[in-house]
N, C-alpha and C. Protein backbone atom coordinates (compact mmCIF):
# COMPACT_ATOMS: atom_id res chain seq x y z
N UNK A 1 40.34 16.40 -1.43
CA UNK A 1 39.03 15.85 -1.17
C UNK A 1 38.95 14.47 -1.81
N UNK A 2 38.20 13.41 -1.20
CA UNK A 2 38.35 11.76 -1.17
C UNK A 2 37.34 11.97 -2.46
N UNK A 3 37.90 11.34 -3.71
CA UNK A 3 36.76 11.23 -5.00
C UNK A 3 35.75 9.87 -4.80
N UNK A 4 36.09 9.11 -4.00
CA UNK A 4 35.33 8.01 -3.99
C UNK A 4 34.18 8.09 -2.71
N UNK A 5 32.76 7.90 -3.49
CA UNK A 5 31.55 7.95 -2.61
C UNK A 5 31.74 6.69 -1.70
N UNK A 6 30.80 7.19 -0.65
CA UNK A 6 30.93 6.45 0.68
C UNK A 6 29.85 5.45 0.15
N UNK A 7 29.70 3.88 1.26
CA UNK A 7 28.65 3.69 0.42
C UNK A 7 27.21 4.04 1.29
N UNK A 8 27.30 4.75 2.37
CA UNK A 8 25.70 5.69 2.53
C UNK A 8 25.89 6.99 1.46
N UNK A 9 26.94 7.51 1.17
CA UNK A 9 26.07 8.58 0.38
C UNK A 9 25.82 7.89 -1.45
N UNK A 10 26.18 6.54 -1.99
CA UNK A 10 25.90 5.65 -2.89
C UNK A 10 24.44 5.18 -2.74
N UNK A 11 24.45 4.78 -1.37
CA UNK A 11 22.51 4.75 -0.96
C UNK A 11 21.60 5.41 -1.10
N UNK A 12 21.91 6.65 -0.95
CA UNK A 12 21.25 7.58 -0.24
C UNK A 12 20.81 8.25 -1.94
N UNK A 13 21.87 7.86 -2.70
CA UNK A 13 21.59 8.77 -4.20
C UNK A 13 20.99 7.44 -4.58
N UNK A 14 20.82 6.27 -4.55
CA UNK A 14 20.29 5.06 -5.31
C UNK A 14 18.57 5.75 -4.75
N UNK A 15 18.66 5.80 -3.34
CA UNK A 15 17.56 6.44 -2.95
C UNK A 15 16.72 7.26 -3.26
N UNK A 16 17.58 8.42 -3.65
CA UNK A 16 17.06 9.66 -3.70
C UNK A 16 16.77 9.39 -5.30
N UNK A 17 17.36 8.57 -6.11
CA UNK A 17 16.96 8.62 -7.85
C UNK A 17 15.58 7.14 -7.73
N UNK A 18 15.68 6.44 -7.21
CA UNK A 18 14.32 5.77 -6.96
C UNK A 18 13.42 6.39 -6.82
N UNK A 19 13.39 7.45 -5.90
CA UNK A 19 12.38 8.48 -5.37
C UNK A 19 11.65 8.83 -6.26
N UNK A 20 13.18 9.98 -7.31
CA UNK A 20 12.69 10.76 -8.30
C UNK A 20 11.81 10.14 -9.05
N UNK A 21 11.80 8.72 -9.67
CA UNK A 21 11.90 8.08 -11.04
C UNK A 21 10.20 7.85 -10.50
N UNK A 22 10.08 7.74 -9.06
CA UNK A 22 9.03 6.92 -8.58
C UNK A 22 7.88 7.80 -8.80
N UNK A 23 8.21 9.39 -8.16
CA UNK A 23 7.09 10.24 -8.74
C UNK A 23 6.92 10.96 -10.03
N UNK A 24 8.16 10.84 -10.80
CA UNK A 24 8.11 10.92 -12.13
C UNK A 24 6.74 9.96 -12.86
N UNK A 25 6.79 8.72 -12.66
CA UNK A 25 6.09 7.91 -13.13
C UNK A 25 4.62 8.09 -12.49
N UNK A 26 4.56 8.73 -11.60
CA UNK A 26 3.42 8.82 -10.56
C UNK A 26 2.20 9.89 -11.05
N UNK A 27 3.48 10.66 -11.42
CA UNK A 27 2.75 11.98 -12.40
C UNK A 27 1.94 11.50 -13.85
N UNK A 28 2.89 10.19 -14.50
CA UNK A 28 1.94 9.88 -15.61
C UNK A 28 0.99 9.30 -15.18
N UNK A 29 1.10 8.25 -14.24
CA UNK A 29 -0.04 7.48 -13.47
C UNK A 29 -1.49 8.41 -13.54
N UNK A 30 -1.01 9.04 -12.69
CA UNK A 30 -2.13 10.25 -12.37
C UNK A 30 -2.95 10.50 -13.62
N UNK A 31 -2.73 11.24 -14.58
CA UNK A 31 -2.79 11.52 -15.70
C UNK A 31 -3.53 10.16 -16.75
N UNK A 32 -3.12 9.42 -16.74
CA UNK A 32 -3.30 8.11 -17.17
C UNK A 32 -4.78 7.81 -16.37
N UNK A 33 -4.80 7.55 -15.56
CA UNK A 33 -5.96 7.23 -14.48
C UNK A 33 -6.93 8.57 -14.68
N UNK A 34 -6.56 9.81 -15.34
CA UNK A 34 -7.72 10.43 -14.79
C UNK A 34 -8.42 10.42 -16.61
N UNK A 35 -7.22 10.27 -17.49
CA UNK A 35 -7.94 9.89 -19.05
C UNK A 35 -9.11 8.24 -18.66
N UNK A 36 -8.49 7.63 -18.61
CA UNK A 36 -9.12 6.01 -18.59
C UNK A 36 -10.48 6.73 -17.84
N UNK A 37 -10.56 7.25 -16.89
CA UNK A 37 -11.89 7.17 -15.61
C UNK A 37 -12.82 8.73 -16.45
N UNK A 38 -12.45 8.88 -17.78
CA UNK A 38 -12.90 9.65 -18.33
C UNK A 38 -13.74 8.67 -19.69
N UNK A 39 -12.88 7.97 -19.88
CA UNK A 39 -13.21 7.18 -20.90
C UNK A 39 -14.58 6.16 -20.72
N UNK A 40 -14.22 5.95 -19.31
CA UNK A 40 -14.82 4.77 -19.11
C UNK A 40 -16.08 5.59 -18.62
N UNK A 41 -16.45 6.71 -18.19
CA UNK A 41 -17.88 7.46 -17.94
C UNK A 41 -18.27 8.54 -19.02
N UNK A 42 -17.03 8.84 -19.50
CA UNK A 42 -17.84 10.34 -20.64
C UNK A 42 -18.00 9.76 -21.91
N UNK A 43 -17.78 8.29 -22.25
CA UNK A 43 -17.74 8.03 -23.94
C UNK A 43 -18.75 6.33 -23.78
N UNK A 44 -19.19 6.35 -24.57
CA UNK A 44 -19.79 4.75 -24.79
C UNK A 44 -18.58 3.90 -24.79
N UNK A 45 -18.63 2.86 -24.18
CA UNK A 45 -17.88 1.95 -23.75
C UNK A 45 -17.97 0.93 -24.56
N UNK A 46 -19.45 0.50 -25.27
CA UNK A 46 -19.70 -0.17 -26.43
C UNK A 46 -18.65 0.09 -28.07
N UNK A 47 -18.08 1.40 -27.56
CA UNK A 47 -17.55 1.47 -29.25
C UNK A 47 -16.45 1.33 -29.24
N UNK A 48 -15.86 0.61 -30.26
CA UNK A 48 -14.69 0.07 -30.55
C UNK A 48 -13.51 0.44 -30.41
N UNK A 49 -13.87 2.05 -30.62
CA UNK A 49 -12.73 2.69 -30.78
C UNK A 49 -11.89 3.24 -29.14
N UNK A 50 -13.26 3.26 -28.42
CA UNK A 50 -12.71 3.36 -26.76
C UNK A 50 -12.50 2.28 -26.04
N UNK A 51 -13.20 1.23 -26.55
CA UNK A 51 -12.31 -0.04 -26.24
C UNK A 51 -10.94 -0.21 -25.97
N UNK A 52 -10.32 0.22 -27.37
CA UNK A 52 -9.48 0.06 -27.89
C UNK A 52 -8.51 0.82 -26.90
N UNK A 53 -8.99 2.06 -26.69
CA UNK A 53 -8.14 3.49 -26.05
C UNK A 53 -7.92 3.00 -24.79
N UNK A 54 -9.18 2.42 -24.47
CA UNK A 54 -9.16 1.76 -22.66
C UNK A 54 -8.03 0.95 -22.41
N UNK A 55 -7.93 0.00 -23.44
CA UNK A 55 -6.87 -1.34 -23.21
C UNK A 55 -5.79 -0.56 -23.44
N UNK A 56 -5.50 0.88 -23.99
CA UNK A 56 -3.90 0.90 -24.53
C UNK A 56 -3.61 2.06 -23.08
N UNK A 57 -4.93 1.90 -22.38
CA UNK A 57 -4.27 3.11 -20.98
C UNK A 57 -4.06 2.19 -20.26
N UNK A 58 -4.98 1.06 -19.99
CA UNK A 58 -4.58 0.03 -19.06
C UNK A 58 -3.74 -0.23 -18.95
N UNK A 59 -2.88 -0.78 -20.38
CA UNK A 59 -1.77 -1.78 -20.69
C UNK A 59 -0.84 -0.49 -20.19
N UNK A 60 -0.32 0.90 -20.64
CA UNK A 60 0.28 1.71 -20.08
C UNK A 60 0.30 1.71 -18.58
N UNK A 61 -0.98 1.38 -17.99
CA UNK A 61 -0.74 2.11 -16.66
C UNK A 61 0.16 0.97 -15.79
N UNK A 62 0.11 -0.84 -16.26
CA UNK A 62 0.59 -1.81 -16.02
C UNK A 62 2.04 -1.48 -15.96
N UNK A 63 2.41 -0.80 -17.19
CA UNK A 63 3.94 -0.57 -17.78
C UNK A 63 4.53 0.24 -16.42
N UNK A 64 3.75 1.06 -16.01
CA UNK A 64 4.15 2.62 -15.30
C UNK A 64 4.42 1.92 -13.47
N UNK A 65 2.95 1.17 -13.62
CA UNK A 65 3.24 0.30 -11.69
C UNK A 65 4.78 -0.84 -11.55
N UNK A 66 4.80 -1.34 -13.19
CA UNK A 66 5.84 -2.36 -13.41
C UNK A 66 7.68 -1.68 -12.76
N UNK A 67 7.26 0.16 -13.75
CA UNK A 67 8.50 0.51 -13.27
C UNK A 67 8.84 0.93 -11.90
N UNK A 68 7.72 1.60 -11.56
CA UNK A 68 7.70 1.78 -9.89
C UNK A 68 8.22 0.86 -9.13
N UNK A 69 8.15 -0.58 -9.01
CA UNK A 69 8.36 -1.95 -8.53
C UNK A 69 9.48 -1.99 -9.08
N UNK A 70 10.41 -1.62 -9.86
CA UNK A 70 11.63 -2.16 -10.28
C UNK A 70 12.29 -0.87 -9.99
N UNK A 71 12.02 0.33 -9.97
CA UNK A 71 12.57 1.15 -9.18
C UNK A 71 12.86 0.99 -8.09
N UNK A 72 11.60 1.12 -6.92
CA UNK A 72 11.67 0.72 -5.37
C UNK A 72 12.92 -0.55 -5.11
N UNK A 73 12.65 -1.74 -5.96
CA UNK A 73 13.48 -2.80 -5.85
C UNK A 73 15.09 -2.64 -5.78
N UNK A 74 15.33 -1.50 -6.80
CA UNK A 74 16.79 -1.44 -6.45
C UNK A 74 17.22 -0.83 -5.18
N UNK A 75 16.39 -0.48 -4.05
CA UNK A 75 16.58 -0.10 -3.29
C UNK A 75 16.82 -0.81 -2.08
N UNK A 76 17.73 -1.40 -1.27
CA UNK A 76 17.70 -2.20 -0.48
C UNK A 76 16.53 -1.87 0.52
N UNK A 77 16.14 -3.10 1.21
CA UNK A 77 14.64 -2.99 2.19
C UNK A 77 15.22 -1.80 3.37
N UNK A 78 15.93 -1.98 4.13
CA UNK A 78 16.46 -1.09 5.28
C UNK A 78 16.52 0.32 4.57
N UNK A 79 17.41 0.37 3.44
CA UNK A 79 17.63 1.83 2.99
C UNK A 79 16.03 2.88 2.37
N UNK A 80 14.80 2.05 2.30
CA UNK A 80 13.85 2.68 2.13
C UNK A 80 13.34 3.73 3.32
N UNK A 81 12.65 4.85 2.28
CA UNK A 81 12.03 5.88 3.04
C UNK A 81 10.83 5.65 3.32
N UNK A 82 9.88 6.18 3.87
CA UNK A 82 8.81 6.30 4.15
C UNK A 82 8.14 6.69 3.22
N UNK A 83 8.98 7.74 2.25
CA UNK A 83 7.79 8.10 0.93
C UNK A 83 7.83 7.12 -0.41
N UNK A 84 9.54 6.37 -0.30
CA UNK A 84 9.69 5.52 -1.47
C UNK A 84 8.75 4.41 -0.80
N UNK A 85 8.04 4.03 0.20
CA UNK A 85 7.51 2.98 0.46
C UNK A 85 5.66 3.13 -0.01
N UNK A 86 5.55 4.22 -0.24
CA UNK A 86 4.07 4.89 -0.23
C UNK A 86 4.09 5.09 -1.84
N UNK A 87 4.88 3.73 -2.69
CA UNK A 87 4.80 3.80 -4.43
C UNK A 87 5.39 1.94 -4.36
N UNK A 88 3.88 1.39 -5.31
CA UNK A 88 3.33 1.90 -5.97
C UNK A 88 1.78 2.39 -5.15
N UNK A 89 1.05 2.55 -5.43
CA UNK A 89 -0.03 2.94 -4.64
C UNK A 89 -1.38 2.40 -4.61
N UNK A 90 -1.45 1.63 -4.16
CA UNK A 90 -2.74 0.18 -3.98
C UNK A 90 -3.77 1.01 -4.36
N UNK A 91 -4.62 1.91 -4.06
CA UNK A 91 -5.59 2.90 -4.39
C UNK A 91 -5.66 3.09 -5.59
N UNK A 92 -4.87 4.04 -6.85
CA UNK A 92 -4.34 4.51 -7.65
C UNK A 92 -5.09 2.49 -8.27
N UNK A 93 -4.22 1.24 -8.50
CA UNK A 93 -4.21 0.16 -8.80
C UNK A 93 -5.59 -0.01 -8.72
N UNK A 94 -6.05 0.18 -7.55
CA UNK A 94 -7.98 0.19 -7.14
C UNK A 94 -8.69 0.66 -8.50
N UNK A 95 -8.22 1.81 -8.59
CA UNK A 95 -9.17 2.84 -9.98
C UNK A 95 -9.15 2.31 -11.02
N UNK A 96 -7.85 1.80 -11.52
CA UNK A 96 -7.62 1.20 -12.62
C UNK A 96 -8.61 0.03 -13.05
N UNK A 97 -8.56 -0.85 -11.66
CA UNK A 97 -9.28 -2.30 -11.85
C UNK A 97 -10.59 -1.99 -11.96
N UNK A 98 -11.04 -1.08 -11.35
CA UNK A 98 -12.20 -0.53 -11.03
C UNK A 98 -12.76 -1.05 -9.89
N UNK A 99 -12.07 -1.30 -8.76
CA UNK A 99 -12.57 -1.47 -7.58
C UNK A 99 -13.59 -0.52 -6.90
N UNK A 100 -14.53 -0.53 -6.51
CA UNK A 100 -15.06 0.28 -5.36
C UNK A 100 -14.71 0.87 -4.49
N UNK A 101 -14.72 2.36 -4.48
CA UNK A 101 -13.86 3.14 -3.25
C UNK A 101 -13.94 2.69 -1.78
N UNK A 102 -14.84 2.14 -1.77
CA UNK A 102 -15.37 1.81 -0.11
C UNK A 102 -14.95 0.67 0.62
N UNK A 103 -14.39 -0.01 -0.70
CA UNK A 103 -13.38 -1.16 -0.28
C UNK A 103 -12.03 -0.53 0.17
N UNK A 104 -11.49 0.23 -0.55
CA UNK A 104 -9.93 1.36 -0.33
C UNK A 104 -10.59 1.66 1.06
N UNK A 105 -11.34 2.22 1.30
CA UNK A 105 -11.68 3.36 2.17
C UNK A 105 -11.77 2.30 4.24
N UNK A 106 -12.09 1.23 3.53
CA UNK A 106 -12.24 0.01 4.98
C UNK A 106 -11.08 -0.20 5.12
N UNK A 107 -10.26 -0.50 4.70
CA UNK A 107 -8.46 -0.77 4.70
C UNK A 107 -7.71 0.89 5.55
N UNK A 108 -6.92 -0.15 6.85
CA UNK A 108 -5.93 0.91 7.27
C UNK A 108 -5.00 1.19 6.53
N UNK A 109 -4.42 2.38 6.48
CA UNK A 109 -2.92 2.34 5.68
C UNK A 109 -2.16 1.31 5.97
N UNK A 110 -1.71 0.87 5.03
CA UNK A 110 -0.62 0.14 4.74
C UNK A 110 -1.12 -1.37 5.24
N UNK A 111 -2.09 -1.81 5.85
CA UNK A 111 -2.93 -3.03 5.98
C UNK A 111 -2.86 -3.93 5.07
N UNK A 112 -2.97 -3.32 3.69
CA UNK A 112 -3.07 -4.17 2.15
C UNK A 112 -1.98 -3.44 1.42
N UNK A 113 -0.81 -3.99 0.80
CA UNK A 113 -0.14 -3.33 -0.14
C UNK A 113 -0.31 -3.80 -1.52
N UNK A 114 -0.24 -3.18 -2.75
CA UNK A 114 0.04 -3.68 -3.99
C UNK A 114 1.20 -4.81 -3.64
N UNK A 115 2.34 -4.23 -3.05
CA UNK A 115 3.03 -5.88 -3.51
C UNK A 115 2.68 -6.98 -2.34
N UNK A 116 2.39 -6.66 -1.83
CA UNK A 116 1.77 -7.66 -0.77
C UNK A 116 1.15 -8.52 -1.14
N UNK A 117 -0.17 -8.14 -2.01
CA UNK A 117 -0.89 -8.84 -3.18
C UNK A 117 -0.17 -8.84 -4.02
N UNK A 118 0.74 -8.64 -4.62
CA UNK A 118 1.17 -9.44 -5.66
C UNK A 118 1.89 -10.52 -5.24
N UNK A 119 2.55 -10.85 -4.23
CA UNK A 119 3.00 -12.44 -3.24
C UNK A 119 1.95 -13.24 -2.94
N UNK A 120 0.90 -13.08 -3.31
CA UNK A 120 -0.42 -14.02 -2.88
C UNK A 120 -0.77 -14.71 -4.04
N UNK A 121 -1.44 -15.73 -3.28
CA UNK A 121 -2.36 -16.81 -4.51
C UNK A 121 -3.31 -15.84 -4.50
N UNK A 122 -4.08 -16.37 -5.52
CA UNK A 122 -5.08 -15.78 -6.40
C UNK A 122 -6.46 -16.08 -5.39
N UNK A 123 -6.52 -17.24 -4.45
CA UNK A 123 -7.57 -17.66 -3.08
C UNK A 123 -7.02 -16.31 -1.93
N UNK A 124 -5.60 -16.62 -2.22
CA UNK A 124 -5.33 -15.55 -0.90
C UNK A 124 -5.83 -14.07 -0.88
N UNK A 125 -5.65 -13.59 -2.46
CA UNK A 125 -6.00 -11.93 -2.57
C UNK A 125 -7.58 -12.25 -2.56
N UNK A 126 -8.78 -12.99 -3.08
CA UNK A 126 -9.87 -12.71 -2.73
C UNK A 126 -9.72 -12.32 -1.75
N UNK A 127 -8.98 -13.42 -0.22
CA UNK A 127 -9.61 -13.07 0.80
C UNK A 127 -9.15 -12.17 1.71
N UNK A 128 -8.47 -11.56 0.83
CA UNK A 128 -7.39 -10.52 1.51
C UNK A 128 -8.54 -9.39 1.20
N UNK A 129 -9.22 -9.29 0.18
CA UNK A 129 -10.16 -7.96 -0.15
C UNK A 129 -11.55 -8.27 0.15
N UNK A 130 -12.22 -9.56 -0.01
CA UNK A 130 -13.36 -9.61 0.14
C UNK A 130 -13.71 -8.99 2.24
N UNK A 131 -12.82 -8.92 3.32
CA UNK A 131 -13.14 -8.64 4.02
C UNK A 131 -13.49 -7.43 4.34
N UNK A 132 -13.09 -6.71 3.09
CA UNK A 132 -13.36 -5.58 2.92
C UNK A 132 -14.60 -5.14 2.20
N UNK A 133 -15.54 -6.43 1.80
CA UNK A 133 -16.31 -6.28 1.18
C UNK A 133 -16.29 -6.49 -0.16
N UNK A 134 -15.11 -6.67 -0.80
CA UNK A 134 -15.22 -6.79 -2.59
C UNK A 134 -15.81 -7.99 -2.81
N UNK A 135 -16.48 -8.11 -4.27
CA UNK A 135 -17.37 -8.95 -4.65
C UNK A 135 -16.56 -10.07 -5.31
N UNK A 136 -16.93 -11.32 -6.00
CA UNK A 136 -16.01 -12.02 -6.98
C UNK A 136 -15.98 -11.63 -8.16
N UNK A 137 -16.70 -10.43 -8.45
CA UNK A 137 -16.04 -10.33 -10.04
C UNK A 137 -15.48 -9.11 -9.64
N UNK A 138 -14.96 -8.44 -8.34
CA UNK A 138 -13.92 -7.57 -8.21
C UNK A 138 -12.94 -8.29 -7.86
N UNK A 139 -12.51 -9.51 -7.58
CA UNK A 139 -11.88 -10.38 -7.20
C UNK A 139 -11.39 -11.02 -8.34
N UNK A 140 -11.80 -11.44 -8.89
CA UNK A 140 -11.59 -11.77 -10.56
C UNK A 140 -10.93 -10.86 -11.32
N UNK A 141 -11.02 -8.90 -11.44
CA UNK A 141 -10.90 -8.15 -12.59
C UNK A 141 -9.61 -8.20 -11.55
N UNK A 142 -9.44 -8.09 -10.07
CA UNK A 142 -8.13 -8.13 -9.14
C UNK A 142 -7.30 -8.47 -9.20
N UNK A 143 -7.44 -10.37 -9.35
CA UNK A 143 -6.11 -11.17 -9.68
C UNK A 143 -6.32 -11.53 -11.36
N UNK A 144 -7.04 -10.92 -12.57
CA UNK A 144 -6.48 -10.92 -13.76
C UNK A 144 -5.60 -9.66 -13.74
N UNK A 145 -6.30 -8.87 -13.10
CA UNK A 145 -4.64 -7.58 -13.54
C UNK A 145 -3.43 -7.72 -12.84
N UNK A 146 -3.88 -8.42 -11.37
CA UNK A 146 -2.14 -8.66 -10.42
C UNK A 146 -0.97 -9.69 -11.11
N UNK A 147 -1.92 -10.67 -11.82
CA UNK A 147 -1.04 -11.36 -13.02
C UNK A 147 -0.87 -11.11 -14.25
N UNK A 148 -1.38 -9.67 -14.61
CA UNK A 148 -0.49 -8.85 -15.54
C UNK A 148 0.39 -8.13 -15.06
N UNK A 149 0.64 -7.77 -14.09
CA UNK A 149 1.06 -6.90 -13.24
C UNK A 149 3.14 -7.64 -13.08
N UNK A 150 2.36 -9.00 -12.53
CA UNK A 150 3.60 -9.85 -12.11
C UNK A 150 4.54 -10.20 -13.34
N UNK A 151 3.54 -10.50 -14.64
CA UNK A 151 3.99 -10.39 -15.55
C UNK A 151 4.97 -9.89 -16.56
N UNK A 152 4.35 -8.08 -15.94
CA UNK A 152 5.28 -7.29 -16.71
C UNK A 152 6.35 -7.44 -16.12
N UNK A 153 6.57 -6.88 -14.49
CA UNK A 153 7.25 -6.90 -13.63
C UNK A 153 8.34 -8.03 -13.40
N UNK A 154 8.09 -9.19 -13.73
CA UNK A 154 9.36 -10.87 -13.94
C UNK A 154 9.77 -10.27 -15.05
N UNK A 155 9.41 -10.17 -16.10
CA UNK A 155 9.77 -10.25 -17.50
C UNK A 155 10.45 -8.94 -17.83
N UNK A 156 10.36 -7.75 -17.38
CA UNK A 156 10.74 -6.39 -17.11
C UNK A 156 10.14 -5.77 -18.82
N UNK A 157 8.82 -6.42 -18.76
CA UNK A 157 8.12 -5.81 -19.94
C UNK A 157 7.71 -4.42 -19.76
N UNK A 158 7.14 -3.57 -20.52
CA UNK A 158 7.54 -1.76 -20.18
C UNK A 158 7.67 -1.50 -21.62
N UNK A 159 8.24 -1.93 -22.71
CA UNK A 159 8.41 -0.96 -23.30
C UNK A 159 7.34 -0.66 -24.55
N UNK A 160 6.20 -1.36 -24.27
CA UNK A 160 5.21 -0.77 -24.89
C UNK A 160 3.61 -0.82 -24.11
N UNK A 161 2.76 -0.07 -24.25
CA UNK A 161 1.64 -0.26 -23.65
C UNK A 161 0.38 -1.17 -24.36
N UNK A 162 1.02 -1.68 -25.12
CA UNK A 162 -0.03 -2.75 -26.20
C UNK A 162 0.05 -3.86 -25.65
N UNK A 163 -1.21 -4.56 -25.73
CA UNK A 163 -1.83 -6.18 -25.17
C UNK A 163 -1.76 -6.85 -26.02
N UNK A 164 -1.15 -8.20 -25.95
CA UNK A 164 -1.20 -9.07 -27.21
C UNK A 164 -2.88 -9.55 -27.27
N UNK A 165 -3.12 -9.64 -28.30
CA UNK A 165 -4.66 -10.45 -28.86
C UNK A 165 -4.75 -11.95 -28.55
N UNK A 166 -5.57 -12.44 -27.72
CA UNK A 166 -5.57 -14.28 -27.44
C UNK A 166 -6.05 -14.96 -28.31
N UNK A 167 -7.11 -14.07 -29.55
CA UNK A 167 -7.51 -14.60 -30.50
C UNK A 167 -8.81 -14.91 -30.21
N UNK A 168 -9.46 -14.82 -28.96
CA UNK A 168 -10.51 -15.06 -28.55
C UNK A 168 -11.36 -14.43 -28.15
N UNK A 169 -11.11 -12.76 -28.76
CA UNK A 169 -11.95 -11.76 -28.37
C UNK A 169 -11.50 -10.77 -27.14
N UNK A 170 -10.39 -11.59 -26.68
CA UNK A 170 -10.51 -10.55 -25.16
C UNK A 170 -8.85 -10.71 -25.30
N UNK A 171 -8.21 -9.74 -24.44
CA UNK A 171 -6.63 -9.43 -24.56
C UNK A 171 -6.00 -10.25 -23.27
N UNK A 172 -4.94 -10.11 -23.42
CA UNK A 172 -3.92 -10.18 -22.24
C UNK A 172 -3.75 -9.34 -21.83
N UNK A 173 -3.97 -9.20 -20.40
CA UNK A 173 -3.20 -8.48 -19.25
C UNK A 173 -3.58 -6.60 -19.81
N UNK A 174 -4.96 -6.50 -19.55
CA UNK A 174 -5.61 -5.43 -19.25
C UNK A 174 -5.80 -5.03 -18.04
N UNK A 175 -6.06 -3.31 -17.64
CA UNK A 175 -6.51 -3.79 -16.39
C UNK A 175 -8.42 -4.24 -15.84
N UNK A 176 -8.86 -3.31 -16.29
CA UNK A 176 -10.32 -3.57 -15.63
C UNK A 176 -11.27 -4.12 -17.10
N UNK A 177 -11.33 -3.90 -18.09
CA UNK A 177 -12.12 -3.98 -19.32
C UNK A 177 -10.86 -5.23 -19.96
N UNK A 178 -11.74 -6.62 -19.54
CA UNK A 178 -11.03 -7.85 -20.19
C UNK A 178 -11.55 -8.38 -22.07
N UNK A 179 -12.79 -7.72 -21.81
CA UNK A 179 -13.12 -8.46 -23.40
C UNK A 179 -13.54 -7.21 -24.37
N UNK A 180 -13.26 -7.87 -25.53
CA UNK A 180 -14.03 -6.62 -26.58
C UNK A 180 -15.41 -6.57 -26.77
């Protein structure tokens, strides 16, 4: 028997471990998103200490979309599936920022992607969402997190979920809650 992999079945496992890694991470996502959307309605938002908790889920959940995108990436474009293409998940990104469901909900599948918006100017993603109805300060909390986003993602930052301090009261590259 030939010990050397073909290179479709080399694909097909680059594939199939993208996959894995993709809903591995999907599962913390989840989890992550349903603490933060707890935080941000069951606790005062005024106190310091959930502040604090908010920015270190945000900054996590940045880390988690960063790896998804560098997962998918090792995957050549042709060799993608249909389910590795359905991560990271524009919706899921929605909650975080705190977009309005009804904006998600006007969008056909696959119409708007997370990386789609992340290839846009910062004029282009307003107007990529406002037809959907988003406002400018959903447009604003939008492209401050898509350029944390790009951030982590160039730099292959990940390995912690902490925001550096600007010194000016408010962090870097949160997702929806920018100031203290």
């Amino acid at each position: 028997m030939d010990e050397e992999m073909t290179k479709s079945e080399e694909q097909h496992l680059t594939l199939q471990k993208a996959l894995q890694q993709c809903e591995l991470v999907q599962n913390m996502i989840d989890i992550s998103i349903s603490s933060l959307e707890g935080l941000r309605t069951k606790c005062a938002t005024s106190n310091d200490l959930t502040q604090q908790e908010i920015r270190t889920l945000e900054g996590k959940l940045v880390k988690y979309f960063s790896r998804q995108l560098s997962c998918k990436s090792k995957v050549a474009l042709e060799e993608r599936s249909e389910e590795l293409d359905c991560f990271p998940r524009l919706g899921d990104w929605f909650r975080i920022v705190n977009i309005r469901k009804e904006i998600t909900q006007e969008m056909s599948p696959g119409e708007v992607t997370l990386e789609g918006l992340l290839g846009l100017s910062e004029e282009e993603v307003c107007e990529a969402v406002q037809k959907f109805g988003a406002n400018e300060e959903e447009c604003a909390r939008l492209n401050a997190s898509l350029s944390c986003l790009r951030k982590a993602h160039q730099t292959g930052r990940g390995k912690t979920g902490e925001d550096e301090d600007r010194g000016d009261g408010t962090k870097k590259c949160s997702g929806g809650s920018q100031t203290t």
